[in-house]
N, C-alpha and C. Protein backbone atom coordinates (compact mmCIF):
# COMPACT_ATOMS: atom_id res chain seq x y z
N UNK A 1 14.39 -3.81 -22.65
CA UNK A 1 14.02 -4.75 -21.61
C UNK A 1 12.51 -4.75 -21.44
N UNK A 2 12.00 -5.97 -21.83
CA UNK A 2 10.37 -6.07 -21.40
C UNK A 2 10.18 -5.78 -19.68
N UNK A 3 8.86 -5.12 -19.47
CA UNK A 3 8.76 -4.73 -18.09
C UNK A 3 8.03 -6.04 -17.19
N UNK A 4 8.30 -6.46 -16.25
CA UNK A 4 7.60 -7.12 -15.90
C UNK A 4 7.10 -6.78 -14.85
N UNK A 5 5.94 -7.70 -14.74
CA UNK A 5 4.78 -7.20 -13.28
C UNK A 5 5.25 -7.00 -11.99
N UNK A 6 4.40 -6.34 -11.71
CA UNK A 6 4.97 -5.89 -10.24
C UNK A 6 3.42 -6.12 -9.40
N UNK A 7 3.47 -6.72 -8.22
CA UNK A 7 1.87 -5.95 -7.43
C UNK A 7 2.31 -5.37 -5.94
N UNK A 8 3.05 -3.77 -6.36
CA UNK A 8 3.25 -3.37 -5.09
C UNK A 8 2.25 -3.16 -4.11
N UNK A 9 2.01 -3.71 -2.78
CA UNK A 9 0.99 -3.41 -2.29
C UNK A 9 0.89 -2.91 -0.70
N UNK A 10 0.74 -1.52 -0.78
CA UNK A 10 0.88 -0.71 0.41
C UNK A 10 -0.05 -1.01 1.35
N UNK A 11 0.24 -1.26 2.32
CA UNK A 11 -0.70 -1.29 3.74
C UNK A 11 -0.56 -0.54 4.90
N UNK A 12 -1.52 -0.26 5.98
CA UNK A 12 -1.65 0.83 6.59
C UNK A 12 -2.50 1.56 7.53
N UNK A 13 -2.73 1.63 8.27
CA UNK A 13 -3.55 2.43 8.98
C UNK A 13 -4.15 3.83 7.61
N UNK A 14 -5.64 4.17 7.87
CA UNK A 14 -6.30 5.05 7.69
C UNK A 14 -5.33 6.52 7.83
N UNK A 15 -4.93 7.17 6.85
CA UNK A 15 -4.48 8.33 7.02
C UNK A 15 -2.85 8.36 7.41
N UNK A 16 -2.41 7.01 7.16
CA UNK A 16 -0.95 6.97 7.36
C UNK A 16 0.12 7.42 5.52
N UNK A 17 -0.74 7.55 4.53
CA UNK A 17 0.11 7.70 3.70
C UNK A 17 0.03 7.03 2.51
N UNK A 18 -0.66 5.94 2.44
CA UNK A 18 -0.83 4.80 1.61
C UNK A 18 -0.93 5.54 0.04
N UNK A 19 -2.29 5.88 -0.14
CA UNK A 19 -2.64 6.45 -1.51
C UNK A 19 -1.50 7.64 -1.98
N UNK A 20 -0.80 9.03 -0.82
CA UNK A 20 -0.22 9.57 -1.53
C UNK A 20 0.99 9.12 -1.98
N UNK A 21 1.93 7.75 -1.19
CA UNK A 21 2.67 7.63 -1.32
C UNK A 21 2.62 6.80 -3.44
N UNK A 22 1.48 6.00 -3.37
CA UNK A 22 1.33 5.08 -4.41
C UNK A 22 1.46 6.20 -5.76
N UNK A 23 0.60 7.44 -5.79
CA UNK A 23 0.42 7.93 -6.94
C UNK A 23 1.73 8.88 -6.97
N UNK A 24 2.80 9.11 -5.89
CA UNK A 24 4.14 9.48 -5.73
C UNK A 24 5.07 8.29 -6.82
N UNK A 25 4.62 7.14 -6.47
CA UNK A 25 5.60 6.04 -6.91
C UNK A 25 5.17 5.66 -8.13
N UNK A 26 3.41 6.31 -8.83
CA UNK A 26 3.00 5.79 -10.17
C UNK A 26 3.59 7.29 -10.96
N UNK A 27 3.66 8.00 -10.43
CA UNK A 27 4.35 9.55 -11.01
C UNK A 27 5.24 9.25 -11.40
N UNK A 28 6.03 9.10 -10.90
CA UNK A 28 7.51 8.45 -11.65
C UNK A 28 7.96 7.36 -11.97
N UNK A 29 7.66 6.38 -12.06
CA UNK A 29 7.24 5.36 -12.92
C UNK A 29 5.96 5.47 -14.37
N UNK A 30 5.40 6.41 -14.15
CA UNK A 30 4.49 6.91 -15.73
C UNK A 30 6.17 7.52 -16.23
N UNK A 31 6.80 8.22 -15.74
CA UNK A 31 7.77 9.43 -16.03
C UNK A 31 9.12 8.47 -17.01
N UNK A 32 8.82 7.24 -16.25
CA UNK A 32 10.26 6.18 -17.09
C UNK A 32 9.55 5.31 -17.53
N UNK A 33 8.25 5.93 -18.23
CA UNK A 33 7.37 5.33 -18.79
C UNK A 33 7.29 3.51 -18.97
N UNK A 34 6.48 3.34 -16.98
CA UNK A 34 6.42 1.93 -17.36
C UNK A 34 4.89 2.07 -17.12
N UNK A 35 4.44 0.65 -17.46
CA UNK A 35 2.48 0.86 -17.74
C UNK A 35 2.47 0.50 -16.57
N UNK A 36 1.31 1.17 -15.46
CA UNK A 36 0.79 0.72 -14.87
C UNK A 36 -0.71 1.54 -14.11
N UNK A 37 -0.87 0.97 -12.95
CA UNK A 37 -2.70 0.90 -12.50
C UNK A 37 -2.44 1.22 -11.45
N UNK A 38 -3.24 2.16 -10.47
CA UNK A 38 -3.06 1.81 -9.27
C UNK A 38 -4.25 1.58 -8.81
N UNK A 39 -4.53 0.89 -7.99
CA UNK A 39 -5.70 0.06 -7.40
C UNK A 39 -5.97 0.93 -6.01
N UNK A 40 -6.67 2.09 -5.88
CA UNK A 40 -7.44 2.91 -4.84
C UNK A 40 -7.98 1.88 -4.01
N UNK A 41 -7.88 1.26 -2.32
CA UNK A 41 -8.92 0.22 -1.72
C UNK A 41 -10.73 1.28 -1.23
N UNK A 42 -10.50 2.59 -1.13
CA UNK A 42 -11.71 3.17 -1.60
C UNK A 42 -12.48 3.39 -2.78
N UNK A 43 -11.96 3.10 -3.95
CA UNK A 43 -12.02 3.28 -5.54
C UNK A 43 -12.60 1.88 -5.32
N UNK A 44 -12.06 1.00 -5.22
CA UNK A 44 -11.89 -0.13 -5.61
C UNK A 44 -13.46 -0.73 -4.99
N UNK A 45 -13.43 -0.34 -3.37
CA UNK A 45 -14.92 -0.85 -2.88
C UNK A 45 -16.12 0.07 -3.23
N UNK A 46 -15.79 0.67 -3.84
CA UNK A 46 -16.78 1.75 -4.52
C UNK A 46 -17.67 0.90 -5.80
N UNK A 47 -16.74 0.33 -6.53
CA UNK A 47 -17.06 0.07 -7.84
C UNK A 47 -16.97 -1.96 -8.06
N UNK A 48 -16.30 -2.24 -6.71
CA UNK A 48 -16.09 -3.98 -7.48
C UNK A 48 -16.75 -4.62 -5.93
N UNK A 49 -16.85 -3.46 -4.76
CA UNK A 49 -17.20 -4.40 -3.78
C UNK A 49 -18.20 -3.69 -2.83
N UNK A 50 -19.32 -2.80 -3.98
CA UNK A 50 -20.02 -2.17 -2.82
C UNK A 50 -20.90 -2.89 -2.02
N UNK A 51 -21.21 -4.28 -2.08
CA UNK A 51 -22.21 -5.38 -0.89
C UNK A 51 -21.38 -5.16 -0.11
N UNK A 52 -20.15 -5.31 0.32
CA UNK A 52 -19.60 -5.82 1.21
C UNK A 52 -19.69 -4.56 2.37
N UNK A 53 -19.52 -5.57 3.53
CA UNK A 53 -20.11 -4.66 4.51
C UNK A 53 -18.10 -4.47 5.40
N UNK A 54 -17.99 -4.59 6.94
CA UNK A 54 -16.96 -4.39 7.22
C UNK A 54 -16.20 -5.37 8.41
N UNK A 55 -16.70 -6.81 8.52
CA UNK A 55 -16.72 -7.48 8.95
C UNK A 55 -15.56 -8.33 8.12
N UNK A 56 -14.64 -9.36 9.22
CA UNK A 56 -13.34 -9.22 8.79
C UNK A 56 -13.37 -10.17 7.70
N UNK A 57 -14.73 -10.96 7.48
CA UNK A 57 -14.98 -11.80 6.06
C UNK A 57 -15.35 -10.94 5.18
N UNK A 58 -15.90 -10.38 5.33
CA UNK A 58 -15.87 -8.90 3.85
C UNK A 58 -15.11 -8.19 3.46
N UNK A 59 -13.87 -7.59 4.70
CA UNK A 59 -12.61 -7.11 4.34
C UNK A 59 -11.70 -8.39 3.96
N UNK A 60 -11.74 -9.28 4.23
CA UNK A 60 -11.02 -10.66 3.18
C UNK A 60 -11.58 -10.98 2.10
N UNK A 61 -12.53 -10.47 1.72
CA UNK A 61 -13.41 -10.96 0.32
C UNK A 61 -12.92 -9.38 -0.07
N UNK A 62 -12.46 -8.22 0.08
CA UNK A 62 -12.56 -7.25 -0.90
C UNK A 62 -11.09 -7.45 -1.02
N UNK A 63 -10.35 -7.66 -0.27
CA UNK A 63 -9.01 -7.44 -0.09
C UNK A 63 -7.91 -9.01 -1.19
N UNK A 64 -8.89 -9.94 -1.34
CA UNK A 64 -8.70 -10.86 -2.44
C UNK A 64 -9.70 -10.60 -3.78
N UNK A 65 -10.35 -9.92 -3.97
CA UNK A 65 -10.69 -9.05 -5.27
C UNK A 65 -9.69 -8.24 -5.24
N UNK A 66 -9.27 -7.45 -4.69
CA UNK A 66 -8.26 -6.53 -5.43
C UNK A 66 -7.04 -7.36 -5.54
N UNK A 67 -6.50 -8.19 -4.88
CA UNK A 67 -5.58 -9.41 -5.44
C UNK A 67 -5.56 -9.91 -6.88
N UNK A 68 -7.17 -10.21 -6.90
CA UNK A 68 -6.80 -10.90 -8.12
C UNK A 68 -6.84 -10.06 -9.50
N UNK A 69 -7.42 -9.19 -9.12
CA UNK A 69 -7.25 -7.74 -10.26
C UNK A 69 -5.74 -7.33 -10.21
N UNK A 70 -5.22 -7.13 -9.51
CA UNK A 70 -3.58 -6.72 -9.31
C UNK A 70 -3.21 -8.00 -9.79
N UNK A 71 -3.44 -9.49 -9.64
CA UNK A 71 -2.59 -10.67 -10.29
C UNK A 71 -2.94 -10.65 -11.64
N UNK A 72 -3.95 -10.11 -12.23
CA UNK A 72 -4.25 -10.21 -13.86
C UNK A 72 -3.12 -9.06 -14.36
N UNK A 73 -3.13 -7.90 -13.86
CA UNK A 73 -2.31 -7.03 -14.01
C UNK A 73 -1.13 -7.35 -14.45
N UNK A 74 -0.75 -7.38 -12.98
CA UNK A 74 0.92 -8.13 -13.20
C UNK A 74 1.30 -9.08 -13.82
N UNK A 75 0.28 -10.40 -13.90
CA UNK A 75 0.62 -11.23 -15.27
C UNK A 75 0.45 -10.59 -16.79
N UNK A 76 0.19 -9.42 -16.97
CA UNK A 76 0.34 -9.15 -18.11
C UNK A 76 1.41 -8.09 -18.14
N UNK A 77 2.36 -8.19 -17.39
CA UNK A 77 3.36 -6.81 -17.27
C UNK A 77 3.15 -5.87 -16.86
N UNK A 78 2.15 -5.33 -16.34
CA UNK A 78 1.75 -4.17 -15.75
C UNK A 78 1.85 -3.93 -14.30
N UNK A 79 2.52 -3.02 -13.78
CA UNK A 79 2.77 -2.78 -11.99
C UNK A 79 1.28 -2.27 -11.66
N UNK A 80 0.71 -3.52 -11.02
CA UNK A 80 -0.48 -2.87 -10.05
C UNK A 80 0.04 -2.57 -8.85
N UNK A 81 0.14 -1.00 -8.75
CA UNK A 81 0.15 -0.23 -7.66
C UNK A 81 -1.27 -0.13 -6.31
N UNK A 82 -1.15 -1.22 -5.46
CA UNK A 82 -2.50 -0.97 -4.46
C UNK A 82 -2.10 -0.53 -3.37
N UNK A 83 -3.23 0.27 -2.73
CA UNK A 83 -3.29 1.30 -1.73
C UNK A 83 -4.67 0.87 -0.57
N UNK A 84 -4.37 -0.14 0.03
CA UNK A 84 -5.58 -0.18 0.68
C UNK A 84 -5.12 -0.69 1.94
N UNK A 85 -6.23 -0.47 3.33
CA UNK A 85 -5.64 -0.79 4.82
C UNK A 85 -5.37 -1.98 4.78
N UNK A 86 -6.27 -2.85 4.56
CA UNK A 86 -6.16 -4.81 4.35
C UNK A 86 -5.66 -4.95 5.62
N UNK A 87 -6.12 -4.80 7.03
CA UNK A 87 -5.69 -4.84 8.08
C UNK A 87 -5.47 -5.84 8.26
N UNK A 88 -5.80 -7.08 7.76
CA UNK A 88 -5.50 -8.44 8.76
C UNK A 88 -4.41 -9.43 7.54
N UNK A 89 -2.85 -9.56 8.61
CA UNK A 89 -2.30 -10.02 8.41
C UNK A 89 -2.07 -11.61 7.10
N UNK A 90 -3.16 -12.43 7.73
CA UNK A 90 -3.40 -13.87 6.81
C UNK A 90 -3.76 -13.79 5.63
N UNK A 91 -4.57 -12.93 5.30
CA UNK A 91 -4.81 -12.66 3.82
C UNK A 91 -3.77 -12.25 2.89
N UNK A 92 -3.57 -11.27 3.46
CA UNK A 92 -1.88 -10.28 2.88
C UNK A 92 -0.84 -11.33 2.53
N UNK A 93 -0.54 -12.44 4.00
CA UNK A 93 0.31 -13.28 3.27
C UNK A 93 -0.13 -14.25 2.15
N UNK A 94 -1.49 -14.31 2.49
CA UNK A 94 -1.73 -15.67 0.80
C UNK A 94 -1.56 -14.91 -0.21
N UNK A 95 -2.19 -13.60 -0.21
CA UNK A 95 -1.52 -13.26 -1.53
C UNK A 95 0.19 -13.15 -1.87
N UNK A 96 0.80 -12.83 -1.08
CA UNK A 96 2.06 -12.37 -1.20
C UNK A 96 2.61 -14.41 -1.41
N UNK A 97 2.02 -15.03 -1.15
CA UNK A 97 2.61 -16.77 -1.24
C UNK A 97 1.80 -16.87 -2.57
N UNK A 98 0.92 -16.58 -3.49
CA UNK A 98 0.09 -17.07 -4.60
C UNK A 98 0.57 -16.13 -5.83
N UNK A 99 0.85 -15.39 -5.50
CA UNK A 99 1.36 -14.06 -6.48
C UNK A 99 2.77 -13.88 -7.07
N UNK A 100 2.85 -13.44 -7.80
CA UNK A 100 4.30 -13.35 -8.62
C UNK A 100 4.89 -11.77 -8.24
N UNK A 101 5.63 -11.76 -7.86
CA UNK A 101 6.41 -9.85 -7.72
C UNK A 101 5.79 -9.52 -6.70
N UNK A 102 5.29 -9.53 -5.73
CA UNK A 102 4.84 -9.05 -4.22
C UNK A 102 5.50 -8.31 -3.39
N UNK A 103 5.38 -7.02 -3.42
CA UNK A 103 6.36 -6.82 -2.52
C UNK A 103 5.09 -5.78 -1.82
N UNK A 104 5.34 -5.93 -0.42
CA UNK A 104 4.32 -5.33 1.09
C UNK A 104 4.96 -3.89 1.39
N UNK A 105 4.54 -3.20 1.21
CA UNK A 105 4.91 -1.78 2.09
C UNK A 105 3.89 -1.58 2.91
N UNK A 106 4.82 -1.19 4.05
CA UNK A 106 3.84 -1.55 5.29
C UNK A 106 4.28 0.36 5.22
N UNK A 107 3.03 1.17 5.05
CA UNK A 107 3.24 2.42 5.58
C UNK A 107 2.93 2.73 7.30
N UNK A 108 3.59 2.95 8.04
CA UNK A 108 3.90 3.37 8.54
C UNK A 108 3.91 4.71 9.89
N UNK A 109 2.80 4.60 10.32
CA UNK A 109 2.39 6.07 10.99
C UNK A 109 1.76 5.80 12.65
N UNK A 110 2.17 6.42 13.46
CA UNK A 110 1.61 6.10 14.80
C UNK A 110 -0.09 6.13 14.85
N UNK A 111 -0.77 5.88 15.45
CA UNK A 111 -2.16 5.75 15.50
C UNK A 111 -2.44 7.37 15.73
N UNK A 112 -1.88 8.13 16.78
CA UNK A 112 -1.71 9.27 17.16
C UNK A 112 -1.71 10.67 15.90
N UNK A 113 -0.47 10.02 14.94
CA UNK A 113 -0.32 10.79 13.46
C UNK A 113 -1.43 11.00 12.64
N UNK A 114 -1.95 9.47 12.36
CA UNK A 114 -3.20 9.09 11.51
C UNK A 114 -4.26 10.00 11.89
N UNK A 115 -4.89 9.83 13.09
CA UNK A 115 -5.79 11.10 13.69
C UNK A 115 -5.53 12.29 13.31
N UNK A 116 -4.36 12.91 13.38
CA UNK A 116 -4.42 14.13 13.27
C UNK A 116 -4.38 14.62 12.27
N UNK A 117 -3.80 13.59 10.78
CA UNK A 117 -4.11 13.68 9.60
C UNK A 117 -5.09 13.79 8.76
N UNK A 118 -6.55 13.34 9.84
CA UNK A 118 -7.62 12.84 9.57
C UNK A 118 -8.59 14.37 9.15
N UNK A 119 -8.41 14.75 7.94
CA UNK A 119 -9.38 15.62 7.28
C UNK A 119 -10.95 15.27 7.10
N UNK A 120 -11.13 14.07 7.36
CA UNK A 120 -12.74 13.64 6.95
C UNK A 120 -12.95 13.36 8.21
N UNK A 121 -12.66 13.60 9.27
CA UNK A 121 -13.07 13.46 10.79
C UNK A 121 -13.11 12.01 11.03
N UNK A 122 -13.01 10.83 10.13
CA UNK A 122 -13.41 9.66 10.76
C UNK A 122 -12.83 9.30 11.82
N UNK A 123 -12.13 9.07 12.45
CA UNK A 123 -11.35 9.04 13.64
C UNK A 123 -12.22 9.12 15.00
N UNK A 124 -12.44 10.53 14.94
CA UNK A 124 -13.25 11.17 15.50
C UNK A 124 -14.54 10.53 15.53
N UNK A 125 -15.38 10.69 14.48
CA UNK A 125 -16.90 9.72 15.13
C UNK A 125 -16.59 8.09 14.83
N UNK A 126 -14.99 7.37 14.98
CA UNK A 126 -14.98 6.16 14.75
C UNK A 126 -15.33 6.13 16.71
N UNK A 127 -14.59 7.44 17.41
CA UNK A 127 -14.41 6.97 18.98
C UNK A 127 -15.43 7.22 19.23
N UNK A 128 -16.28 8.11 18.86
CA UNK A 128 -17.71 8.38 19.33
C UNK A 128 -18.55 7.58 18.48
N UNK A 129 -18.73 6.56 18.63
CA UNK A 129 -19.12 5.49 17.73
C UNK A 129 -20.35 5.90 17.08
N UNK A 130 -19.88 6.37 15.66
CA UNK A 130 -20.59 6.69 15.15
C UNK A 130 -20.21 5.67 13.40
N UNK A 131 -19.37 5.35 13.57
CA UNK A 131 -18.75 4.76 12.62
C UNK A 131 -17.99 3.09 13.42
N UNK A 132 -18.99 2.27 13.03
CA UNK A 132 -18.37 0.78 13.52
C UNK A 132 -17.41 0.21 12.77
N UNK A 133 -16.84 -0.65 13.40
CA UNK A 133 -15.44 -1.96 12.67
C UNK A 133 -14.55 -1.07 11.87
N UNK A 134 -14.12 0.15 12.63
CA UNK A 134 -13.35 1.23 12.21
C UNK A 134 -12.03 0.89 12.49
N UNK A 135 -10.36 0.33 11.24
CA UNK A 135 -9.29 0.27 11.60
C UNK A 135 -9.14 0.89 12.45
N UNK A 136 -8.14 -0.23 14.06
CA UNK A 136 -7.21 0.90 14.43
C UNK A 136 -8.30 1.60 15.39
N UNK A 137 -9.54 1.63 15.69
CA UNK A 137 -10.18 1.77 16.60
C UNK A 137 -11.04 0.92 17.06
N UNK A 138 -12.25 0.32 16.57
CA UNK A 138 -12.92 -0.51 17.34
C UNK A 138 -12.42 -2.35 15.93
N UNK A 139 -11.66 -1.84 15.45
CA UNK A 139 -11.03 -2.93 14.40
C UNK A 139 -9.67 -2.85 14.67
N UNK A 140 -9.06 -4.71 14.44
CA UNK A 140 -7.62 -4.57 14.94
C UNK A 140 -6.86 -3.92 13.35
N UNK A 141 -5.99 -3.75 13.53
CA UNK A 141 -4.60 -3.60 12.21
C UNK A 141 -3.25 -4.56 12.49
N UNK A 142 -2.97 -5.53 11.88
CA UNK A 142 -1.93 -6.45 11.88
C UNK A 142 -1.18 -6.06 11.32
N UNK A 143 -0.27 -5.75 11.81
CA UNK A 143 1.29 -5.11 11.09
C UNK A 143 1.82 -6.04 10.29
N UNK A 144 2.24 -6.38 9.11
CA UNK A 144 3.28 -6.96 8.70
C UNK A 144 4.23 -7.83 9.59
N UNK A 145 4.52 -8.76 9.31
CA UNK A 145 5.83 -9.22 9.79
C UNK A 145 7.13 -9.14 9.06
N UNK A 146 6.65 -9.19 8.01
CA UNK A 146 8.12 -9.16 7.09
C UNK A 146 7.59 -8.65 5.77
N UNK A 147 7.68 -7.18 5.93
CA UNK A 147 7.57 -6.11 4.61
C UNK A 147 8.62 -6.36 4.16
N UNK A 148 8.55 -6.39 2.82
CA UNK A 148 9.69 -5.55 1.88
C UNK A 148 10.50 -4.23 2.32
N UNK A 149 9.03 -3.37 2.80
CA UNK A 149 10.13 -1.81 2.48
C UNK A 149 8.92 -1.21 3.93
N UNK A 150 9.51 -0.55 4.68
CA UNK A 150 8.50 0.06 5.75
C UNK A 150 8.89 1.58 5.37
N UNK A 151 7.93 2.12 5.05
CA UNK A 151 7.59 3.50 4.88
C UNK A 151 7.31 4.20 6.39
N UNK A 152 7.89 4.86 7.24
CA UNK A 152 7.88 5.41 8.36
C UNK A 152 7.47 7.30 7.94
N UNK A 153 6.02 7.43 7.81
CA UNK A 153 5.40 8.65 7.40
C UNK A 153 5.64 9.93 8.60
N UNK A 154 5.96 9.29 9.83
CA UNK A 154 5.94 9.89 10.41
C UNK A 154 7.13 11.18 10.91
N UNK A 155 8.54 9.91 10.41
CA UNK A 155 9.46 10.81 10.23
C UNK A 155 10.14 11.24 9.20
N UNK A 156 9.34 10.52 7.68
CA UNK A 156 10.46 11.21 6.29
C UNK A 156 9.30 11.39 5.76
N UNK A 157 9.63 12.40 4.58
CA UNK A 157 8.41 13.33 3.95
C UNK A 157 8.06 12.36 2.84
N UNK A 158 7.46 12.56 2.14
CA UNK A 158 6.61 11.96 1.02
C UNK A 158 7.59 11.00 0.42
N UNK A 159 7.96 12.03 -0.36
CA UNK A 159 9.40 12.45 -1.36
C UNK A 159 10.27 11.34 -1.03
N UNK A 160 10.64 11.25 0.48
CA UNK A 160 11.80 10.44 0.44
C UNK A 160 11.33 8.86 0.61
N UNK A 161 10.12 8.80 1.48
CA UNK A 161 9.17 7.25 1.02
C UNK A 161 9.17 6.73 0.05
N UNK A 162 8.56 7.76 -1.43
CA UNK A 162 8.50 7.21 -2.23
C UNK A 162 9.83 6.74 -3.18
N UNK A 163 10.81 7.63 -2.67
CA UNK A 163 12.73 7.17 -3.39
C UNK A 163 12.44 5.88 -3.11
N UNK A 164 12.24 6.02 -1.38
CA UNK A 164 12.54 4.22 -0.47
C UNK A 164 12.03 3.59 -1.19
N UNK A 165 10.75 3.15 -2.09
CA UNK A 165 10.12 2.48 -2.70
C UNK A 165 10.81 1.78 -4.14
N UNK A 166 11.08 3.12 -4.50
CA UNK A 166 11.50 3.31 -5.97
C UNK A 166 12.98 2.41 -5.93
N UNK A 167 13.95 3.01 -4.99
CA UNK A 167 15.50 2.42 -4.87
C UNK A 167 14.88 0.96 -4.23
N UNK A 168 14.32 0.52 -3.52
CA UNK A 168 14.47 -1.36 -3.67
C UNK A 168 13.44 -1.91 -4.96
N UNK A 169 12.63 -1.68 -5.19
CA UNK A 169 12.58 -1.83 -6.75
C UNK A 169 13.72 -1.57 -8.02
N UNK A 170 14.34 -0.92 -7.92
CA UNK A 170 15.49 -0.91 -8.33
C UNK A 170 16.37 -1.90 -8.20
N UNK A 171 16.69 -2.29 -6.47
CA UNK A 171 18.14 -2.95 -6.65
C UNK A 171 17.57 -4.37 -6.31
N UNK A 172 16.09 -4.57 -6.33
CA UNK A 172 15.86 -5.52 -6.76
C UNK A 172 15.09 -5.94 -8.18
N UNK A 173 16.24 -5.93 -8.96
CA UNK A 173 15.91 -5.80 -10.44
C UNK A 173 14.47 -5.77 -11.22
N UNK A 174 13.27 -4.87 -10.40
CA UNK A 174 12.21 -4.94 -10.58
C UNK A 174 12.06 -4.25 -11.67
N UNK A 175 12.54 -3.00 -11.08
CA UNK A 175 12.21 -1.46 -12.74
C UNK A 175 13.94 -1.12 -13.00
N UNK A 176 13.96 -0.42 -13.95
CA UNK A 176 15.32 0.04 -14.08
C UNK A 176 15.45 1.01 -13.60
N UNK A 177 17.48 1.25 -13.25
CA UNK A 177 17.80 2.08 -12.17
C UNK A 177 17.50 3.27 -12.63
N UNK A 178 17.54 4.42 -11.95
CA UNK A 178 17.57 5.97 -12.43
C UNK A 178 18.29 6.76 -11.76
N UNK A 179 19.88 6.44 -12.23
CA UNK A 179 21.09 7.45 -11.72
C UNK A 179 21.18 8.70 -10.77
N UNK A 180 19.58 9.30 -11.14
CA UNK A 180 19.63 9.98 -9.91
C UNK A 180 18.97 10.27 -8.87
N UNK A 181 18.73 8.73 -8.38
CA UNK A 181 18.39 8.57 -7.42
C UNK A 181 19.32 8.05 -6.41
N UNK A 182 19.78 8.90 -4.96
CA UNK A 182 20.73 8.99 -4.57
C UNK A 182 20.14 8.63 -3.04
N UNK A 183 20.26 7.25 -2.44
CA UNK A 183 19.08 7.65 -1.32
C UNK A 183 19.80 7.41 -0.01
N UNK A 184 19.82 8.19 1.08
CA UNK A 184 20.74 8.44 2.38
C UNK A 184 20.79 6.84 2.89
N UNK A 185 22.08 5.91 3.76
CA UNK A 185 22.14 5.41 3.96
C UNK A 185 21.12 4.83 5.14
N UNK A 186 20.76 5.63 5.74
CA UNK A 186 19.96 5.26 7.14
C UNK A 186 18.29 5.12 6.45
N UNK A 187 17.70 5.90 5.53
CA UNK A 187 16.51 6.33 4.60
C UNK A 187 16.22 5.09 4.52
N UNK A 188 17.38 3.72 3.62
CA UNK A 188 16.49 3.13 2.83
C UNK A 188 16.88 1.31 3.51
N UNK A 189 16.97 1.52 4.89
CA UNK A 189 16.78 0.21 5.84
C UNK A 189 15.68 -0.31 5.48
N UNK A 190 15.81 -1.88 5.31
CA UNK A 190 14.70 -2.38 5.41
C UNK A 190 13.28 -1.95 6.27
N UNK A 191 13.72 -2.12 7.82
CA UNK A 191 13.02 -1.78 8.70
C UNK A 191 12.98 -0.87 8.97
N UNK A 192 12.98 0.15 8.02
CA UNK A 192 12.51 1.57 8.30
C UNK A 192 13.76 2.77 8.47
């Protein structure tokens, strides 16, 4: 079976899960050896969007560069795996309406969690403003309206996020199945 594209694309609050969950879901998918990329949204503004500043036309101009790098991808068969906040709702949907294989994981984590996850302190000098147009603090975050798959970090471990990922890619004939993946009935709700 030829593989075809995928552009899974995780969204998220800062420190909710995004990146570990992606290289969880490119781990085993390298493992049933299908090709793919994952698109870091810190990697990514590092190297394709360092002008851009953090103003919500610059986070829509980085956040449709990594679109269209994930749409070259996936038109060539390859699952671009992206991991970036892309806080504002309207963008997220043009891509997900312009794109082929789209599917939104909205990860998942209380604002409260994210903080305390927060190893690089940003959080912290985002409230002591030391750090401006900071998601989720002095910047809004638009939740999804209609994810594919909601990753809830707060109450299932890595491990079982990334099954959630893996099993609706699956039973929606994205990648092929893998028998043993066995995932609890309540785990793999749409809405979490």
């Amino acid at each position: 079976m030829k593989q075809q594209g995928i552009i899974l694309w995780l969204t998220g609050l800062s420190g909710a899960g995004k990146t570990t969950i992606a290289h969880g879901v490119a781990q085993e998918l390298q493992r049933r050896n299908h090709r793919l990329e994952v698109l870091d949204g810190d990697v990514v503004r590092t190297h394709l969007s360092q002008e851009l500043g953090f103003s919500k036309k610059d986070r829509d101009t980085n956040v449709r560069r990594i679109g269209f790098v994930a749409e070259l991808l996936s038109r060539n068969g390859i699952i671009a795996i992206v991991a970036a906040i892309s806080p504002y709702r309207d963008v997220r949907d043009q891509l997900k309406q312009t794109t082929t294989n789209f599917v939104e994981v909205y990860v998942n984590a209380p604002l409260a969690v994210c903080e305390f996850r927060d190893v690089k302190g940003l959080y912290a000098k985002a409230k002591a403003e030391q750090i401006k147009h900071f998601t989720g603090i002095s910047d809004p975050y638009e939740e999804p309206l209609n994810p594919e798959i909601i990753c809830q970090t707060d109450k299932f471990t890595i491990d079982q996020c990334v099954n959630q990922v893996l099993y609706y890619l699956e039973h929606q004939n994205l990648i092929v199945a893998d028998k043993n993946l066995m995932p609890t009935s309540s785990q793999y709700m749409r809405k979490g």
